[in-house]
Protein backbone atom coordinates (compact mmCIF):
# COMPACT_ATOMS: atom_id res chain seq x y z
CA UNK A 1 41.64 29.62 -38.89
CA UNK A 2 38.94 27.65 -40.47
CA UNK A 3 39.46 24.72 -38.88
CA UNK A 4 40.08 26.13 -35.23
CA UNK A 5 36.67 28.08 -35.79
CA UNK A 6 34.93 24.61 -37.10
CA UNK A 7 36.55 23.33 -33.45
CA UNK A 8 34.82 25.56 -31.64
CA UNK A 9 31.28 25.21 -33.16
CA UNK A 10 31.65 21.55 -32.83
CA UNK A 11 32.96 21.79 -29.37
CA UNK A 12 29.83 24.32 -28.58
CA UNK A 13 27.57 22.03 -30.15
CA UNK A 14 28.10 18.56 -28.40
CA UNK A 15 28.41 20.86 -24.99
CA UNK A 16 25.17 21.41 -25.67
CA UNK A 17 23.67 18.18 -26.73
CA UNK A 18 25.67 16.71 -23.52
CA UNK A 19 23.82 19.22 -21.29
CA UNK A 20 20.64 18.10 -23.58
CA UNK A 21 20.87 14.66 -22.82
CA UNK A 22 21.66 14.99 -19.08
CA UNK A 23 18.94 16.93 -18.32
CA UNK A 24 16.44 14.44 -20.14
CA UNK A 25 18.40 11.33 -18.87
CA UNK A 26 17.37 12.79 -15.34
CA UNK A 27 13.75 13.81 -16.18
CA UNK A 28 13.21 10.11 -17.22
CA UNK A 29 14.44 8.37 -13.91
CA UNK A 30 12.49 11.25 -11.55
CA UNK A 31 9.89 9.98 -14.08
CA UNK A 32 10.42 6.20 -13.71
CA UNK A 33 10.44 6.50 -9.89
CA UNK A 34 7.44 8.01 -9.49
CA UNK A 35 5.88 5.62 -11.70
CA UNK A 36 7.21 2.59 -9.73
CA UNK A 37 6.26 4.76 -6.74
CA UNK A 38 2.37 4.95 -8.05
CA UNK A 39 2.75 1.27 -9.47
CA UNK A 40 3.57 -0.29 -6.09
CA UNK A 41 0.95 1.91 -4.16
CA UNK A 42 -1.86 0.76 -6.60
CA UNK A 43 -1.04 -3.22 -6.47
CA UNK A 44 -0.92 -3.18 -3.19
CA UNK A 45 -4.37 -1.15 -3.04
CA UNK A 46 -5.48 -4.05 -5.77
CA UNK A 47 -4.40 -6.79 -3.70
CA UNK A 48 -6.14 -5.51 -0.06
CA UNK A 49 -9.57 -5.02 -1.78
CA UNK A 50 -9.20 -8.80 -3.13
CA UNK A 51 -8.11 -10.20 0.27
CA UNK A 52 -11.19 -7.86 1.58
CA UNK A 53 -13.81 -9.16 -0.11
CA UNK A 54 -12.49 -12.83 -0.31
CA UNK A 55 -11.67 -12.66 3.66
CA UNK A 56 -14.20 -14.38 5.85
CA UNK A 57 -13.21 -12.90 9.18
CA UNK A 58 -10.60 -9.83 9.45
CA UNK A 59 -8.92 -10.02 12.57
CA UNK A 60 -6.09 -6.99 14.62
CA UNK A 61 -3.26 -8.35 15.32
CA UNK A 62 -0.08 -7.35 17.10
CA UNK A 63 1.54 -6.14 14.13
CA UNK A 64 -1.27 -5.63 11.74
CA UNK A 65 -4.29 -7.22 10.36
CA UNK A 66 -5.30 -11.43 10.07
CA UNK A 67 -7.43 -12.41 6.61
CA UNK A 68 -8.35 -15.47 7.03
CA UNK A 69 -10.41 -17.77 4.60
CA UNK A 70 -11.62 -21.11 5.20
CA UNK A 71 -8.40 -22.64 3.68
CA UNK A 72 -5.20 -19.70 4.37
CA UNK A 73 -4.68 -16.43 6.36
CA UNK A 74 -3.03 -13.61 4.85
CA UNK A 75 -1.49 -10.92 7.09
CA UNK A 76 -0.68 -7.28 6.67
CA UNK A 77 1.92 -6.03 8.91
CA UNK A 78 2.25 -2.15 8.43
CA UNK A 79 5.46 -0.25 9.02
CA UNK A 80 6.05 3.03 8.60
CA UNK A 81 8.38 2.74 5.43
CA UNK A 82 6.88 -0.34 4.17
CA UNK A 83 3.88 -3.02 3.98
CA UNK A 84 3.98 -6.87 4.51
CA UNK A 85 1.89 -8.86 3.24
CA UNK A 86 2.67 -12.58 4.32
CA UNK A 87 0.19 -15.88 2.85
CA UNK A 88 1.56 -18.59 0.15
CA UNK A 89 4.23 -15.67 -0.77
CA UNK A 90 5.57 -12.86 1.09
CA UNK A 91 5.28 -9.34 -0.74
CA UNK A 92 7.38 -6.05 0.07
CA UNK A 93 5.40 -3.09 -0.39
CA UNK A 94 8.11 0.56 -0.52
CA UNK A 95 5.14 2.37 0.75
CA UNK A 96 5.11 4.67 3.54
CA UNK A 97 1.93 4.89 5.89
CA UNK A 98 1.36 7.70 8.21
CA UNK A 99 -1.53 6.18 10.05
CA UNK A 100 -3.48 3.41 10.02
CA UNK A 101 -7.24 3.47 11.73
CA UNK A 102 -9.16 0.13 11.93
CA UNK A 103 -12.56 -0.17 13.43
CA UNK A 104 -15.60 -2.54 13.62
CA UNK A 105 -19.47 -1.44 13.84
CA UNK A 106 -17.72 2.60 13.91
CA UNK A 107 -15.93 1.13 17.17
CA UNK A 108 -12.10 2.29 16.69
CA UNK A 109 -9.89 -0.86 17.55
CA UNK A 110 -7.41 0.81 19.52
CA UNK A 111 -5.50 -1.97 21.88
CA UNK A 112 -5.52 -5.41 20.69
CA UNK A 113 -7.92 -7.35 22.79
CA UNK A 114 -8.04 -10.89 24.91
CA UNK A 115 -10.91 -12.49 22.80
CA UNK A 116 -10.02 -13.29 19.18
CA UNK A 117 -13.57 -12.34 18.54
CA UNK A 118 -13.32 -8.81 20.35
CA UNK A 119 -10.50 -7.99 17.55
CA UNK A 120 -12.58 -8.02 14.32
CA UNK A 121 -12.42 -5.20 11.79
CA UNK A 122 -14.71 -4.28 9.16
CA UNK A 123 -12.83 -1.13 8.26
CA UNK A 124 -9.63 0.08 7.47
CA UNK A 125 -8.06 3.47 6.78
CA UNK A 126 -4.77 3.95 6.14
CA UNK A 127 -3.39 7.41 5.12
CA UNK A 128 -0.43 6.63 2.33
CA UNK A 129 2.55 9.16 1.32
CA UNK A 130 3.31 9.55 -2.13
CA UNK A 131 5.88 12.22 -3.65
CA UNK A 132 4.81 14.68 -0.94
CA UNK A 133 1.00 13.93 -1.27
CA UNK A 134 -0.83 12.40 1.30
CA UNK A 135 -3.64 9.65 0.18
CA UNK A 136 -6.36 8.01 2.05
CA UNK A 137 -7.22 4.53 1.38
CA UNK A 138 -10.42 3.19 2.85
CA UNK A 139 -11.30 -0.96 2.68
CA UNK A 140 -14.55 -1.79 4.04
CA UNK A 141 -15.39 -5.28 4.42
CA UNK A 142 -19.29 -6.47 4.81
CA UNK A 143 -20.03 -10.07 6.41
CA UNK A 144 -22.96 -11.95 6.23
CA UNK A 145 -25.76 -12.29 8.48
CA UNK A 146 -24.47 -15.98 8.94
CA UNK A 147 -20.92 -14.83 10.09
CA UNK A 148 -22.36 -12.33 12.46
CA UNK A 149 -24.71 -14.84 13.48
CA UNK A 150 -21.55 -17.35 14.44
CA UNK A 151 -19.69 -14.60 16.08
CA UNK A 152 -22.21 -14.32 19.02
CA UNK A 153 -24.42 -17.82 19.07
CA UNK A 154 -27.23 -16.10 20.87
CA UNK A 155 -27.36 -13.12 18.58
CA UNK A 156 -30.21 -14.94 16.61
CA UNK A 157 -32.54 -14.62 20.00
């Protein structure tokens, strides 16, 4: 009798530290994928304000957006479940965009134009989703008098 009641107690007690460790086994990978959710979402938020301010000229283009420095161009190419960023290395971003506004003097860029120049940006907005939240991001970039000057040779008349 002893032993069939020590059974039970034992049996009771590792059902219960089974149930235990299930539920905090699944509480720490909802907890891990959010944080590699959050992770991803902030370095590639880190990565477009460096290409920002390092850009000379921000272009549209068909897909996304052109950064191009004197000696590479990076490009952004937005889809709705995911971000590309393509320059010396190509970078996946599991980030899902609901819109994506880009503009230049508070002029919306809505179809990509004929003249490269025509397609500069100096803002972006993109609207992220994360775990059922919906973020704006906002990248502004500001060019110098000398690269506005360039982009219209009689401007300085």
């Amino acid at each position: 009798m002893e032993v069939t009641i020590a059974m039970l107690l034992s049996a009771l007690v590792i059902g219960i530290s089974y149930t235990v460790f299930s539920l905090v086994t699944r509480s720490y990978r909802t907890y891990q994928l959010k944080h590699q959710e959050m992770a991803t979402v902030l370095r590639l938020d880190e990565l477009l304000q460096m290409d920002f301010g390092r850009a000379e000229v921000i272009l549209k283009d068909t897909d996304g957006i052109a950064l191009k420095n004197s000696n590479r161009v990076i490009k952004y190419i937005f889809y709705p479940d995911y971000v590309l960023r393509r320059g010396i290395t190509v970078d996946t971003f599991r980030v899902k965009t609901d819109s994506i506004t880009m503009s230049f003097e508070n002029k919306a860029l809505d179809n990509l134009k004929d003249i490269e120049e025509d397609n500069r940006v100096d803002e972006l907005a993109i609207l992220v989703s994360l775990q059922k939240e919906k973020i704006p991001y906002y990248y502004h970039k500001i060019y110098s008098s000398v690269n506005l000057i360039n982009r219209k040779a009689d401007a300085g008349n």
